[in-house]
C-alpha atoms as a PDB file:
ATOM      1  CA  UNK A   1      61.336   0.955  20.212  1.00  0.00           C
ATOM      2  CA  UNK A   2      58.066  -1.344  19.535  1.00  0.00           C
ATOM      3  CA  UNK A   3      57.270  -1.600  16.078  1.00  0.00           C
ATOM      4  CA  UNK A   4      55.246   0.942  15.146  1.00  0.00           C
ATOM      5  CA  UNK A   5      51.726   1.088  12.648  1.00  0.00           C
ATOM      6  CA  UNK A   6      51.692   4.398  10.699  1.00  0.00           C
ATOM      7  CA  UNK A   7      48.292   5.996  10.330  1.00  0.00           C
ATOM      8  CA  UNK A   8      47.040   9.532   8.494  1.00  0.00           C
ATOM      9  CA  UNK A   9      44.751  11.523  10.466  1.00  0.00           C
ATOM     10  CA  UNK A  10      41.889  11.350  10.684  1.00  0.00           C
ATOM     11  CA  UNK A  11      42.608   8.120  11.469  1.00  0.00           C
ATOM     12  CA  UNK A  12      40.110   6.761   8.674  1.00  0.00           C
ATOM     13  CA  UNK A  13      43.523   4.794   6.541  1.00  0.00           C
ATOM     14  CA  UNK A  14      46.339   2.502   7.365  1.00  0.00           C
ATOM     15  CA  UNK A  15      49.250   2.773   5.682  1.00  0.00           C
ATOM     16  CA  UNK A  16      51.044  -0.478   5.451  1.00  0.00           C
ATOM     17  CA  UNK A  17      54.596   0.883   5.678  1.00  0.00           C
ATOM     18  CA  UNK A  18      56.147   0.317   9.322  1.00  0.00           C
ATOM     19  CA  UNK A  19      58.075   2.933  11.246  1.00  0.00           C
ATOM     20  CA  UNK A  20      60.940   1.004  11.404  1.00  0.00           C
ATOM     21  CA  UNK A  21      61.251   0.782   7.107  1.00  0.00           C
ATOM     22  CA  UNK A  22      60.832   4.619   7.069  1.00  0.00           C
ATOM     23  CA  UNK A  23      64.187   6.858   6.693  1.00  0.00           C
ATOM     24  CA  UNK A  24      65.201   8.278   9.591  1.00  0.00           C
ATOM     25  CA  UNK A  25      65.707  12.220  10.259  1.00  0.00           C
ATOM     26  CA  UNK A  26      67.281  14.813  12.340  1.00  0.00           C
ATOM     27  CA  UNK A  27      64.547  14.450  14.539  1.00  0.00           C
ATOM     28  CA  UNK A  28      63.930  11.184  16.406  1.00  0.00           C
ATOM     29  CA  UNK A  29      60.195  11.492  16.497  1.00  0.00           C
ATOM     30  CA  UNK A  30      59.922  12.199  12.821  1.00  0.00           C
ATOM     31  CA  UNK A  31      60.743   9.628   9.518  1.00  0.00           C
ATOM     32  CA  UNK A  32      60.488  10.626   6.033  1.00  0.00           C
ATOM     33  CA  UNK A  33      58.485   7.958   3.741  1.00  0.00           C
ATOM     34  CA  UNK A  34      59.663   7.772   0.347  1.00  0.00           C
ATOM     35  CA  UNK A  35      56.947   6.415  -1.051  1.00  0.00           C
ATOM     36  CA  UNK A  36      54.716   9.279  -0.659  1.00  0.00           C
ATOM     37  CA  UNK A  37      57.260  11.927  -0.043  1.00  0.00           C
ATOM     38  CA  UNK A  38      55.832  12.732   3.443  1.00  0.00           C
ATOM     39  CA  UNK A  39      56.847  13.160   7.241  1.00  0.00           C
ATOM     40  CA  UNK A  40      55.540  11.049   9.627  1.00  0.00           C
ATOM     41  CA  UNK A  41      55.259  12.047  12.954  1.00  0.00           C
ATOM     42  CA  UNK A  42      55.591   9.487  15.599  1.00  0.00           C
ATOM     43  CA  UNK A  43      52.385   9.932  18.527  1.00  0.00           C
ATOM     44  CA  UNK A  44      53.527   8.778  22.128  1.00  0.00           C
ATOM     45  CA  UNK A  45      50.903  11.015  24.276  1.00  0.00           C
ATOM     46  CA  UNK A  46      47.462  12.337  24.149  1.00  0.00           C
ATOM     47  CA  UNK A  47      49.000  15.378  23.593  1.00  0.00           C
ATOM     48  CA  UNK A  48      50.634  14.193  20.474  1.00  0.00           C
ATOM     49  CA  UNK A  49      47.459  13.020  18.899  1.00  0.00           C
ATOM     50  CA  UNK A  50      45.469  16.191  19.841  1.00  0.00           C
ATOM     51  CA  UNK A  51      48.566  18.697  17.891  1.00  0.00           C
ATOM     52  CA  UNK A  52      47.578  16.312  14.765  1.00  0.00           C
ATOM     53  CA  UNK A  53      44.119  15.481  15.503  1.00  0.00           C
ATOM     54  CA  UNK A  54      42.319  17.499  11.784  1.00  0.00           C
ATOM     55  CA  UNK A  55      46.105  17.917   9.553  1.00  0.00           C
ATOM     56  CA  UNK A  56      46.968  16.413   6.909  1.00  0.00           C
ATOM     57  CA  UNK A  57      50.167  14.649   8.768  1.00  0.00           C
ATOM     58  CA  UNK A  58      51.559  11.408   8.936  1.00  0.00           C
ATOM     59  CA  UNK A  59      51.595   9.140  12.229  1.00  0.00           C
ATOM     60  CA  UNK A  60      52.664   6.219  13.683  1.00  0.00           C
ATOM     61  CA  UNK A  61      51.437   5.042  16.759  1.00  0.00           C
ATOM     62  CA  UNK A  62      53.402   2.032  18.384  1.00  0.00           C
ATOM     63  CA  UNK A  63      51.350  -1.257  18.461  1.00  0.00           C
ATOM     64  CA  UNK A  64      49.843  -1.676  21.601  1.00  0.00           C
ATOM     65  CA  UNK A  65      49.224   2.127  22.332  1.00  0.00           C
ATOM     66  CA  UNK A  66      45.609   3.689  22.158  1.00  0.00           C
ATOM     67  CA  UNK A  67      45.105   7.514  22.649  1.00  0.00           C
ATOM     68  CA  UNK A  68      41.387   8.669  22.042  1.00  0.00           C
ATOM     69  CA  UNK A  69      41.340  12.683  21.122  1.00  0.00           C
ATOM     70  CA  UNK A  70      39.235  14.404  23.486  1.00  0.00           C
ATOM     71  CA  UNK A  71      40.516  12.354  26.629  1.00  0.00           C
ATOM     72  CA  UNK A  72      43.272  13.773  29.513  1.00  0.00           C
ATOM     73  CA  UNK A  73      46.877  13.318  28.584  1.00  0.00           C
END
């Protein structure tokens, strides 16, 4: 997998932990970060972005990637 920035919706701060440093889980789209006790949730479609487009979750979108709410999947 390509490393990976993590980002909080709305998109407005960058966390500088990487995907890759984060403890994995059960599920291979989610990591737990211990430094702030959260989930984050790792975006690979438009769809992805849209289901946590206004929450207060986690994300990591792999370098290279840009999804833009509001445009088709």
């Amino acid at each position: 997998m390509p490393t990976s920035l993590i980002q909080s919706c709305p998109l407005a701060y960058r966390c500088p932990k990487r995907w890759e440093d984060l403890t994995s889980t059960d599920d291979p789209a989610v990591r737990f970060c211990p430094a702030c006790s959260k989930d984050v949730h790792l975006v690979s479609s438009q769809d992805d972005l849209r289901r946590f487009k206004g929450t207060p979750s986690c994300i990591a979108i792999p370098e290279g990637r840009t999804y833009r709410v509001g445009e088709p999947a």
